[in-house]
N, C-alpha and C. Protein backbone atom coordinates (compact mmCIF):
# COMPACT_ATOMS: atom_id res chain seq x y z
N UNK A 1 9.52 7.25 25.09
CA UNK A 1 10.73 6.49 25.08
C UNK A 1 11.90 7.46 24.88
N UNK A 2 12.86 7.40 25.71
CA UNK A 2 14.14 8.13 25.75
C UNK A 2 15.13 7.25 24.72
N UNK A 3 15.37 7.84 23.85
CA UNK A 3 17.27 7.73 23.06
C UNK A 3 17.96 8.14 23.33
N UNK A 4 18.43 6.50 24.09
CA UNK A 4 19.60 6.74 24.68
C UNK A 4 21.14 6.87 23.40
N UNK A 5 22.13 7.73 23.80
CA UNK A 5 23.10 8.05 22.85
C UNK A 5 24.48 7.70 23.44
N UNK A 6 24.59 6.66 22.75
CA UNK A 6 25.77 5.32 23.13
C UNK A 6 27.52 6.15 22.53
N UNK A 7 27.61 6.50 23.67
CA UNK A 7 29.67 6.74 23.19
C UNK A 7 30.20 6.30 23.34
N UNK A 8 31.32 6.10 22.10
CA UNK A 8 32.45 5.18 22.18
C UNK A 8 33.23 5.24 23.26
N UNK A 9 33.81 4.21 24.03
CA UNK A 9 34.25 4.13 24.95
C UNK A 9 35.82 4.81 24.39
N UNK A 10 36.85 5.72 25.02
CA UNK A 10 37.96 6.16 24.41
C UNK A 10 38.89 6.29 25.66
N UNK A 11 39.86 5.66 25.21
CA UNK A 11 41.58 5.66 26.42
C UNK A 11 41.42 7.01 26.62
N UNK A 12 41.94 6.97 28.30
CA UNK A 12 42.79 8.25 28.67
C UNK A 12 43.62 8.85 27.73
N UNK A 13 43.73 9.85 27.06
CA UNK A 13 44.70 10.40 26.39
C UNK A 13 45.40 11.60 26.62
N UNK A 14 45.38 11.63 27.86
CA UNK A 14 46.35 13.04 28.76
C UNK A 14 47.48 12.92 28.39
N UNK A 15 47.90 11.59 28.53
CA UNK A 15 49.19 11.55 28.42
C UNK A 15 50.06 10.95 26.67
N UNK A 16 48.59 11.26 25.90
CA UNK A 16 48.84 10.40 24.51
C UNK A 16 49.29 11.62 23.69
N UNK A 17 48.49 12.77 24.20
CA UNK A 17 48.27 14.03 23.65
C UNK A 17 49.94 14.76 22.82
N UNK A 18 50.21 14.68 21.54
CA UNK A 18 51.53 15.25 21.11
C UNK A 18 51.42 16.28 21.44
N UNK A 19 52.76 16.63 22.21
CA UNK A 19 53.35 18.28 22.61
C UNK A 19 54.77 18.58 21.82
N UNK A 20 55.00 19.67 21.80
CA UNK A 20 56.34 20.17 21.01
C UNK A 20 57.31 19.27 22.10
N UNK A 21 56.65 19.50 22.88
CA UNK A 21 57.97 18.55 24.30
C UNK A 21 58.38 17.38 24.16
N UNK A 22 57.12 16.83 24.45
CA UNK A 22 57.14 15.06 24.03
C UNK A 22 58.00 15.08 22.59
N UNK A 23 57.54 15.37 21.62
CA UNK A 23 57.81 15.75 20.04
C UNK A 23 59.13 15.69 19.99
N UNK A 24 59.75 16.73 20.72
CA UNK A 24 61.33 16.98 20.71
C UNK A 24 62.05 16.21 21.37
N UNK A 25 61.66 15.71 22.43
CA UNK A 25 62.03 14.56 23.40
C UNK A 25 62.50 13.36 22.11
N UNK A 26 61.75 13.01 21.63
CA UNK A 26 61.25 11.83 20.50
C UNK A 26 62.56 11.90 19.39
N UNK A 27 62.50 13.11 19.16
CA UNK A 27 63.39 13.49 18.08
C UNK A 27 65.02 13.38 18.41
N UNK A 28 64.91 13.72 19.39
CA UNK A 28 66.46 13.88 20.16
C UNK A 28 66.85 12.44 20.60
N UNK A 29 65.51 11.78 20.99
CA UNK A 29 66.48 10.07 20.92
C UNK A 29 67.12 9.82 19.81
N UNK A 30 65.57 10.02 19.17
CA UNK A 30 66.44 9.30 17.85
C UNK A 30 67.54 9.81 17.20
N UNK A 31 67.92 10.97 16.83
CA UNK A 31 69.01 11.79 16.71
C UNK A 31 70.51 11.41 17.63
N UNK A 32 70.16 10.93 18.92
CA UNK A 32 71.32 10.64 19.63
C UNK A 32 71.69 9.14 19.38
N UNK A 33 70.36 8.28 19.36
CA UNK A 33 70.67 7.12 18.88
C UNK A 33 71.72 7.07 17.51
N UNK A 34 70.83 7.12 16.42
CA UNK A 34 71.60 7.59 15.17
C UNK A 34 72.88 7.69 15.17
N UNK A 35 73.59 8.82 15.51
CA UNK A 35 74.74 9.35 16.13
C UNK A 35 75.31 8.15 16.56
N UNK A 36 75.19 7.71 17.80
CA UNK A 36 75.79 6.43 18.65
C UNK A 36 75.87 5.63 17.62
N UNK A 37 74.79 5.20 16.69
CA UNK A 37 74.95 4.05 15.82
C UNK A 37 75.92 3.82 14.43
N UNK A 38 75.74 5.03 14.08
CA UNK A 38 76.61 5.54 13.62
C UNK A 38 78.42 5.10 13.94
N UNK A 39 78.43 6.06 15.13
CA UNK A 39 79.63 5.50 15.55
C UNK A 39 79.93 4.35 15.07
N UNK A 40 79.11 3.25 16.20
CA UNK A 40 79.33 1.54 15.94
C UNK A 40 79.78 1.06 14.75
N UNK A 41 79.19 1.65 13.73
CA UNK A 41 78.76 1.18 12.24
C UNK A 41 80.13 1.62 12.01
N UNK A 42 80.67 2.43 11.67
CA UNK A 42 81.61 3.42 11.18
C UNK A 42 82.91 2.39 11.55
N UNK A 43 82.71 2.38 12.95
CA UNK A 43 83.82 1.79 13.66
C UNK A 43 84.09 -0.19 13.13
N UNK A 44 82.98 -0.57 13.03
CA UNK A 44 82.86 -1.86 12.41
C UNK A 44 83.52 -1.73 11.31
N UNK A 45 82.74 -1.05 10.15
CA UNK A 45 82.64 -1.24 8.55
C UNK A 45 84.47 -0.46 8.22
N UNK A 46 84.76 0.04 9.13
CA UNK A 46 86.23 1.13 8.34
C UNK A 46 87.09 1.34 9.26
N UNK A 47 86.83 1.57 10.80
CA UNK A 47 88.19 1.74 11.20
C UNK A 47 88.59 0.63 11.74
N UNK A 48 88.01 -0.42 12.21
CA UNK A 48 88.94 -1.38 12.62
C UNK A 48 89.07 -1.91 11.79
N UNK A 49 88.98 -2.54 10.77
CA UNK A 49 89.51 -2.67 9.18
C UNK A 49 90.43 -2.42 8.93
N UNK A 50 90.57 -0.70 9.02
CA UNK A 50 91.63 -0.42 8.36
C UNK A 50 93.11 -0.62 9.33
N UNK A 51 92.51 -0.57 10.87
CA UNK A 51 93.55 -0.82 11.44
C UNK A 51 94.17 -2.02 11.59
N UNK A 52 93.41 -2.90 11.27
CA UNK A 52 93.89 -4.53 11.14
C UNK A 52 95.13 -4.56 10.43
N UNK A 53 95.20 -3.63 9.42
CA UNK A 53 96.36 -3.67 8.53
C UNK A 53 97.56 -3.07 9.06
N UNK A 54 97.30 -2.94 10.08
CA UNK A 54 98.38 -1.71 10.76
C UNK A 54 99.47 -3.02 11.76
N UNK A 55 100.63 -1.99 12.19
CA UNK A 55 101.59 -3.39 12.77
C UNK A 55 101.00 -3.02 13.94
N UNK A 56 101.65 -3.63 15.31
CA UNK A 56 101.31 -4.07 16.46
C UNK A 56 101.60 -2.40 17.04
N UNK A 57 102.76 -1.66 16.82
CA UNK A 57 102.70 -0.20 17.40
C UNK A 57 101.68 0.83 17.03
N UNK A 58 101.80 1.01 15.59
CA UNK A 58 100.58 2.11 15.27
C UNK A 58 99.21 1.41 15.45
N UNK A 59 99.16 0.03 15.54
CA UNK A 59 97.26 0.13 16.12
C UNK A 59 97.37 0.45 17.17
N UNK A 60 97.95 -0.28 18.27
CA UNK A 60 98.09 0.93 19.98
C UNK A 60 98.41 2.14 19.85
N UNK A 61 98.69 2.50 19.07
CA UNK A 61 99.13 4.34 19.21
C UNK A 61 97.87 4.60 18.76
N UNK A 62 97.02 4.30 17.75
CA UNK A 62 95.59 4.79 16.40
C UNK A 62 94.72 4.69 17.89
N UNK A 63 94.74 3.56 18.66
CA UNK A 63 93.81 2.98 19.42
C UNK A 63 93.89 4.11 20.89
N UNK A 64 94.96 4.15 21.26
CA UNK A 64 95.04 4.94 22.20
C UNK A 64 94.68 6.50 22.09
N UNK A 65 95.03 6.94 20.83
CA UNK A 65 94.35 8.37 20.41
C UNK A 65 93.22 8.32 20.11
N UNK A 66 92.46 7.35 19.35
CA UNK A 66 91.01 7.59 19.58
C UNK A 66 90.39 7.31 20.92
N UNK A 67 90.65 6.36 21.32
CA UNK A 67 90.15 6.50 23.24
C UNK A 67 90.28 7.58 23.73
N UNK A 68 91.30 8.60 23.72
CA UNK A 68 91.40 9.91 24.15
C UNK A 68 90.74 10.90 23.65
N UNK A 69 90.84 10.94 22.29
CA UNK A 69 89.85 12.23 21.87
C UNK A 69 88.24 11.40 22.12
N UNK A 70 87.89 10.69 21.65
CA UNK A 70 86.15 10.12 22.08
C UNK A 70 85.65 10.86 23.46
N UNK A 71 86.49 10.74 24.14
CA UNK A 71 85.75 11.34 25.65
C UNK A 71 85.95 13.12 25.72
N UNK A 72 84.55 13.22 25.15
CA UNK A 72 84.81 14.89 24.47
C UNK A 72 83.23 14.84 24.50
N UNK A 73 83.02 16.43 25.19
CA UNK A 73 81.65 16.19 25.21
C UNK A 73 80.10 16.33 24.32
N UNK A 74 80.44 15.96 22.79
CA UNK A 74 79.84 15.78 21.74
C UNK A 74 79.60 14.63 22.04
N UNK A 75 80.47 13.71 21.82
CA UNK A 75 80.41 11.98 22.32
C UNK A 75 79.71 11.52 23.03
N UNK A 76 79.89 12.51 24.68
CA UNK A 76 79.06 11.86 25.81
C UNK A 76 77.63 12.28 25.62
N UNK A 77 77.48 13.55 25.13
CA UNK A 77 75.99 13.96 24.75
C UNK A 77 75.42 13.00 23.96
N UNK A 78 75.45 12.36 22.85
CA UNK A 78 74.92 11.49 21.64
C UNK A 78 74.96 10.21 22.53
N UNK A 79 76.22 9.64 23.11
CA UNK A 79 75.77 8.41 23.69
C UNK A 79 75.07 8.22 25.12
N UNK A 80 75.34 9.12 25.96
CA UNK A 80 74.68 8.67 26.99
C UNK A 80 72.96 9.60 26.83
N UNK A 81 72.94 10.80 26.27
CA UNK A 81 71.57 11.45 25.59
C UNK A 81 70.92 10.10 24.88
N UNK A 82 71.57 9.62 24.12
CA UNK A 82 70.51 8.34 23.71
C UNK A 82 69.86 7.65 24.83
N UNK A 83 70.83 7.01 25.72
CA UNK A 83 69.80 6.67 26.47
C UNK A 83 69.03 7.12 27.53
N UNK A 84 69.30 8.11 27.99
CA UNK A 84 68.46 9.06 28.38
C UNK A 84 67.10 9.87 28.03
N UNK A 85 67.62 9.99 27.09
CA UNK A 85 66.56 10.22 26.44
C UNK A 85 65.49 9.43 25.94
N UNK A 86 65.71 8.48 25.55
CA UNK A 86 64.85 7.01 24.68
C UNK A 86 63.69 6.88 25.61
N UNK A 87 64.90 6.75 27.19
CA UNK A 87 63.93 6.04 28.80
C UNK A 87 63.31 7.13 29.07
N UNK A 88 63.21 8.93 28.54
CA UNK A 88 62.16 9.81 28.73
C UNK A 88 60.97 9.64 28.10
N UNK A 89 61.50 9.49 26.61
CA UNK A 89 60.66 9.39 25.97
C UNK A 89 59.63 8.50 26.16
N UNK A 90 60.09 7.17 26.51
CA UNK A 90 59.22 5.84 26.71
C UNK A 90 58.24 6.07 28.03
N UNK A 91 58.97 6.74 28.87
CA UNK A 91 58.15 7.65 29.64
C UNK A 91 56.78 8.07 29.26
N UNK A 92 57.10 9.06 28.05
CA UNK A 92 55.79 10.21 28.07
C UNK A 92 55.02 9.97 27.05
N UNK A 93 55.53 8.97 26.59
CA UNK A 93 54.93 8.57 25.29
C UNK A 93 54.24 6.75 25.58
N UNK A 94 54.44 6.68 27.35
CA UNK A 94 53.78 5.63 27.24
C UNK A 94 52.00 4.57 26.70
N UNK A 95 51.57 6.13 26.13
CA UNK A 95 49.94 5.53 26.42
C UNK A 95 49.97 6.15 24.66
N UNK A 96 51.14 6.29 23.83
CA UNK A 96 50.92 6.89 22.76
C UNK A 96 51.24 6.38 21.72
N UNK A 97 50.39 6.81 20.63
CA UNK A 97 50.83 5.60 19.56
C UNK A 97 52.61 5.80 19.46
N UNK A 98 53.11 4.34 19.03
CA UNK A 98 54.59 4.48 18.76
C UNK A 98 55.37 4.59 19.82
N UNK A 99 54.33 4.34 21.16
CA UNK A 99 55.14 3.95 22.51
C UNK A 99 55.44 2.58 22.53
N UNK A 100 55.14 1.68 22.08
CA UNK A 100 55.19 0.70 22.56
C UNK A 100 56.82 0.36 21.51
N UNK A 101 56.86 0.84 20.57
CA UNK A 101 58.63 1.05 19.85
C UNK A 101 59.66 1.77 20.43
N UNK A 102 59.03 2.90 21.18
CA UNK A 102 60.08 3.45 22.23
C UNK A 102 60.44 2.61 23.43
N UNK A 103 59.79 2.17 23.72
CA UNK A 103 59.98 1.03 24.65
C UNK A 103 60.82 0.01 24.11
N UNK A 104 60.69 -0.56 23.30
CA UNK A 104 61.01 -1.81 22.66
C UNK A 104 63.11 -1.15 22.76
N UNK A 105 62.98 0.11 22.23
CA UNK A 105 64.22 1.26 21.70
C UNK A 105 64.58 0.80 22.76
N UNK A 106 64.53 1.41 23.62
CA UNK A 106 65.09 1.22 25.78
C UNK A 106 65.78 0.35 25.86
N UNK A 107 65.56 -1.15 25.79
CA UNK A 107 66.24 -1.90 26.18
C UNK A 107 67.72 -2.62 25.53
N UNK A 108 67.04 -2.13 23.89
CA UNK A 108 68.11 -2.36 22.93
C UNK A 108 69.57 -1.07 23.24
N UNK A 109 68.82 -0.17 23.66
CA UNK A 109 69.66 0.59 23.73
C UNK A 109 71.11 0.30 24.88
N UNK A 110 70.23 0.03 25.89
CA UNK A 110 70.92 0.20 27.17
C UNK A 110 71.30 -1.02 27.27
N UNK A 111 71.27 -2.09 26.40
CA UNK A 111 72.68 -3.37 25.79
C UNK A 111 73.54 -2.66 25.25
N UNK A 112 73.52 -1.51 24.74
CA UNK A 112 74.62 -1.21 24.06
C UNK A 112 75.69 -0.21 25.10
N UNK A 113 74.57 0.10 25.78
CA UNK A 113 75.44 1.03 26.72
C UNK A 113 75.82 0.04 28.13
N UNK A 114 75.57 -0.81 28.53
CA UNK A 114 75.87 -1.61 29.12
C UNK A 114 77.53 -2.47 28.86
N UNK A 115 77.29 -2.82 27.56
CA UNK A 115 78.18 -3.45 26.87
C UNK A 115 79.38 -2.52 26.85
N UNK A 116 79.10 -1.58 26.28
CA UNK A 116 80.29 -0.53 26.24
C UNK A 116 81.02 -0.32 28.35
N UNK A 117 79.96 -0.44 28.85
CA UNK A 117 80.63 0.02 30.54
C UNK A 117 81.28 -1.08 30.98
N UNK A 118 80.71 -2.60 30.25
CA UNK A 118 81.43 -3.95 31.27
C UNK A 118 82.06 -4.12 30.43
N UNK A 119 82.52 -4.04 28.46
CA UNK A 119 84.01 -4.42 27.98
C UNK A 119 84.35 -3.28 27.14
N UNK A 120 83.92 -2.34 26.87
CA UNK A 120 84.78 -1.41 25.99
C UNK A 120 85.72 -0.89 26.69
N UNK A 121 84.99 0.25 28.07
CA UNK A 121 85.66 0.48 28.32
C UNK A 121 86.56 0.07 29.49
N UNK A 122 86.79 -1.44 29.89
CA UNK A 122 87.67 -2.08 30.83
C UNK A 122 88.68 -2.65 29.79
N UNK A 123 88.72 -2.51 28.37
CA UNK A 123 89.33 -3.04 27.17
C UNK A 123 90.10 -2.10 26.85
N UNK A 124 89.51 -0.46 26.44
CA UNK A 124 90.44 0.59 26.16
C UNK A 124 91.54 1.16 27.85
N UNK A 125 91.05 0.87 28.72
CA UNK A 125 91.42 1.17 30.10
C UNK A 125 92.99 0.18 29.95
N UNK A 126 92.78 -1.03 29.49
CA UNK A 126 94.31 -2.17 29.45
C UNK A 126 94.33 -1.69 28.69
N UNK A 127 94.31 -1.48 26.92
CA UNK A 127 95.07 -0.91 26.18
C UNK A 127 96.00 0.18 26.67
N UNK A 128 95.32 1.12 27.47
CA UNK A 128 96.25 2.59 28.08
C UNK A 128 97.23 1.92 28.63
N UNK A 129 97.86 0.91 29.17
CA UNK A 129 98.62 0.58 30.05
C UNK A 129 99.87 0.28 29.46
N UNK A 130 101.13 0.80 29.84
CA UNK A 130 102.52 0.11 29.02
C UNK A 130 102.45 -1.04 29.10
N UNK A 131 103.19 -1.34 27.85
CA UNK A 131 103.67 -3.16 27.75
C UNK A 131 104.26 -3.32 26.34
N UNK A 132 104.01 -4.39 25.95
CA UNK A 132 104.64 -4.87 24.66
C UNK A 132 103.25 -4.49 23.35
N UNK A 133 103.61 -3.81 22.65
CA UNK A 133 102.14 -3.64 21.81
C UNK A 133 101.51 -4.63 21.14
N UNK A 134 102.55 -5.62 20.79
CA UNK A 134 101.53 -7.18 19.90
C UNK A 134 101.05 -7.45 21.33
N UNK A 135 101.52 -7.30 22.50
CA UNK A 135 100.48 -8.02 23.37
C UNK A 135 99.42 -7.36 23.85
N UNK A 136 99.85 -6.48 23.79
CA UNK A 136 98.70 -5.27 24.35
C UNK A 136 97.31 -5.48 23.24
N UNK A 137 97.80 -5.43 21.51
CA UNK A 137 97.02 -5.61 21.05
C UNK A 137 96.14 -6.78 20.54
N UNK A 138 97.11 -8.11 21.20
CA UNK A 138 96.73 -9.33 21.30
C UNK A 138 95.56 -10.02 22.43
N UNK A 139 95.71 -9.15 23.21
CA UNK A 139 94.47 -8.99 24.56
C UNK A 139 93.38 -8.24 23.85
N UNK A 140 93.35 -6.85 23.66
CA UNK A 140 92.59 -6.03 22.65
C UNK A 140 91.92 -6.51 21.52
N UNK A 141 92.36 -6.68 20.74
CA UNK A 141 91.43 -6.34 19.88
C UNK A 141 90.57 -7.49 19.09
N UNK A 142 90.57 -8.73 19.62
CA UNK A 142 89.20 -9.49 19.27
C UNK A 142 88.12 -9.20 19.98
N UNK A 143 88.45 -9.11 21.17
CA UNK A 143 87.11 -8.74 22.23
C UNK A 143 86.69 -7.27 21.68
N UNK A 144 87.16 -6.58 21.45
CA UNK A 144 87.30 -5.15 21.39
C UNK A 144 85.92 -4.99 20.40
N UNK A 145 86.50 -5.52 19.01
CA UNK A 145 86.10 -5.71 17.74
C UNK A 145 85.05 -6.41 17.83
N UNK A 146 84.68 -7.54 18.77
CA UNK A 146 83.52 -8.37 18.66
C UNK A 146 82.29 -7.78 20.02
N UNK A 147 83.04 -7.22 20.50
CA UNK A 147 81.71 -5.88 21.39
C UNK A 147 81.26 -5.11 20.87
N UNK A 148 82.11 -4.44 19.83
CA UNK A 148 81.57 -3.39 19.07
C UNK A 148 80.77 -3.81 17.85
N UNK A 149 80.44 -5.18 17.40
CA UNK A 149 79.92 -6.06 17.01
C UNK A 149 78.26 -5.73 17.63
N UNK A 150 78.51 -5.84 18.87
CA UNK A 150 77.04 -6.42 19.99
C UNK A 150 76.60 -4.79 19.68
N UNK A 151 77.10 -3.58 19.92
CA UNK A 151 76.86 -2.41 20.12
C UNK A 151 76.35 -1.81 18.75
N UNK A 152 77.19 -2.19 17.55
CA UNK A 152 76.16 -2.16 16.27
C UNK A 152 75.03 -2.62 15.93
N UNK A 153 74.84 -3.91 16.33
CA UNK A 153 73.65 -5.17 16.26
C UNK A 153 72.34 -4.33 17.33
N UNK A 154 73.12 -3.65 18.34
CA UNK A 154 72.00 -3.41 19.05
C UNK A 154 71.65 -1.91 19.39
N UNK A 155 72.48 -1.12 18.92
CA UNK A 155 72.30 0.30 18.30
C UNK A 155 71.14 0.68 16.99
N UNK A 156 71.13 -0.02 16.28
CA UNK A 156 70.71 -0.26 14.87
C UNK A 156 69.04 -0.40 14.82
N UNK A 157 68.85 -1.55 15.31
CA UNK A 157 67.09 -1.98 15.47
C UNK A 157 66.74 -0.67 16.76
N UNK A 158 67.42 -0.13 17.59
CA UNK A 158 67.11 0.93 18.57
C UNK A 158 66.58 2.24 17.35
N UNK A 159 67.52 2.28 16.59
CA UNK A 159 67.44 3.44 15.83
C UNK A 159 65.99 3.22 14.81
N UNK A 160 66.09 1.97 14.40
CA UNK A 160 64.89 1.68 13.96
C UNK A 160 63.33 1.81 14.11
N UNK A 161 63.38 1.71 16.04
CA UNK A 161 62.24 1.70 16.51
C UNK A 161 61.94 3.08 16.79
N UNK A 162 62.59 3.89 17.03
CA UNK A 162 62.52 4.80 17.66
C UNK A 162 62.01 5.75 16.42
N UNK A 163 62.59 5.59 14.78
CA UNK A 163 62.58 6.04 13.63
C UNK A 163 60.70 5.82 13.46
N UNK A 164 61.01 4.61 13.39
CA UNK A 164 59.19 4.36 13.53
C UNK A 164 58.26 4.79 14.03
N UNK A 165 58.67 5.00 15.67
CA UNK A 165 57.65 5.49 16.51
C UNK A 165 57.77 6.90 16.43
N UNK A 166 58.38 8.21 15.62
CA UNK A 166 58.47 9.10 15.31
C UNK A 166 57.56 9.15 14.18
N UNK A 167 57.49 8.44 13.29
CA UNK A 167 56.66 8.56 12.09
C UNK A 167 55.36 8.30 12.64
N UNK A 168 54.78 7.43 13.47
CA UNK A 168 53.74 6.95 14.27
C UNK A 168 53.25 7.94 15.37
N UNK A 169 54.30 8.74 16.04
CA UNK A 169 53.86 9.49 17.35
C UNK A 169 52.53 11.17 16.09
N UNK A 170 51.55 10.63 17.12
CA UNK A 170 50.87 12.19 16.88
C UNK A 170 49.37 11.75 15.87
N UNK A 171 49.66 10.35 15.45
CA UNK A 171 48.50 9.50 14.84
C UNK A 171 47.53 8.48 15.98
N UNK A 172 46.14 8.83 15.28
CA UNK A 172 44.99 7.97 15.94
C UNK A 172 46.20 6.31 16.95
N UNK A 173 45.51 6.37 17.81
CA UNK A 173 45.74 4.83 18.65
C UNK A 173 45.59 3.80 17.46
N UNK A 174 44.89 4.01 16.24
CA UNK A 174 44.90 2.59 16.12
C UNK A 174 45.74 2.17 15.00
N UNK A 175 46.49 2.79 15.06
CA UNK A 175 48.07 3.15 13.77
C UNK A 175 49.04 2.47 14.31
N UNK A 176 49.54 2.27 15.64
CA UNK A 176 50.48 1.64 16.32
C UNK A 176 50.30 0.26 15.94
């Protein structure tokens, strides 16, 4: 009689396998996320706050100088690297533990970057424009303030998942 010697059946893991690549890939979302969320947060909790208190000229003047300096390429690296990066990551990390949070990251993300392309910035674009500043900032800044609302809300759980699936990436499949 032959004994027979029964192996566990085990996933492809070519592509599960942690590399410094994948690794750093991983790290740099989350790092750019962060960053981006950051922003949001910052921008919620303190500066439009503080500019609420401001009259109808210096919030268009506060508003118009930060629209100008933001587009600097620290900024564009952290926000559009977030999502770039997230959708690599979810990529290479699809068959790996803590992929299935990078994934989840992706879509949260790219609401936020979405959001920012159809009202932030068609919002700071009319702010740039002469006119009367209570009106300028009377168009402005509820929408403004309540996008950057959506972009915190959905920056945040991105940063979350992605935080997770970093602590998770590089552990057994059955940790996820």
């Amino acid at each position: 009689m032959t004994k027979t010697t029964h192996r566990p059946h085990t996933a492809d893991t070519t592509s599960a396998t942690a590399t410094p690549a994948r690794t750093a890939v991983l790290i740099a979302a989350t790092i750019t996320t962060g960053l981006s969320a950051g922003v949001f947060y910052i921008f919620a909790c303190a500066v439009m706050p503080a500019l609420a208190r401001s009259d109808d000229r210096t919030y268009v003047e506060v508003m118009r100088n930060i629209n100008t300096a933001i587009q600097n390429p620290a900024f564009f690296l952290s926000f559009m690297g977030a999502l770039l990066l997230t959708g690599l990551s979810a990529w290479q990390l699809r068959r790996a533990p803590g992929g299935r949070r990078v994934r989840a990251a992706l879509p949260a993300y790219a609401l936020v970057f979405l959001v920012t392309m159809a009202f932030g910035i068609p919002l700071n674009i009319a702010l740039a424009a002469q006119g009367d500043p209570a009106a300028l900032r009377a168009h402005f800044e509820g929408p403004w303030v309540a996008w950057n609302g959506v972009r915190a809300l959905g920056s945040t759980p991105a940063l979350g998942l992605l935080d997770r699936a970093l602590m998770l990436y590089g552990r057994p499949a059955h940790s996820s």
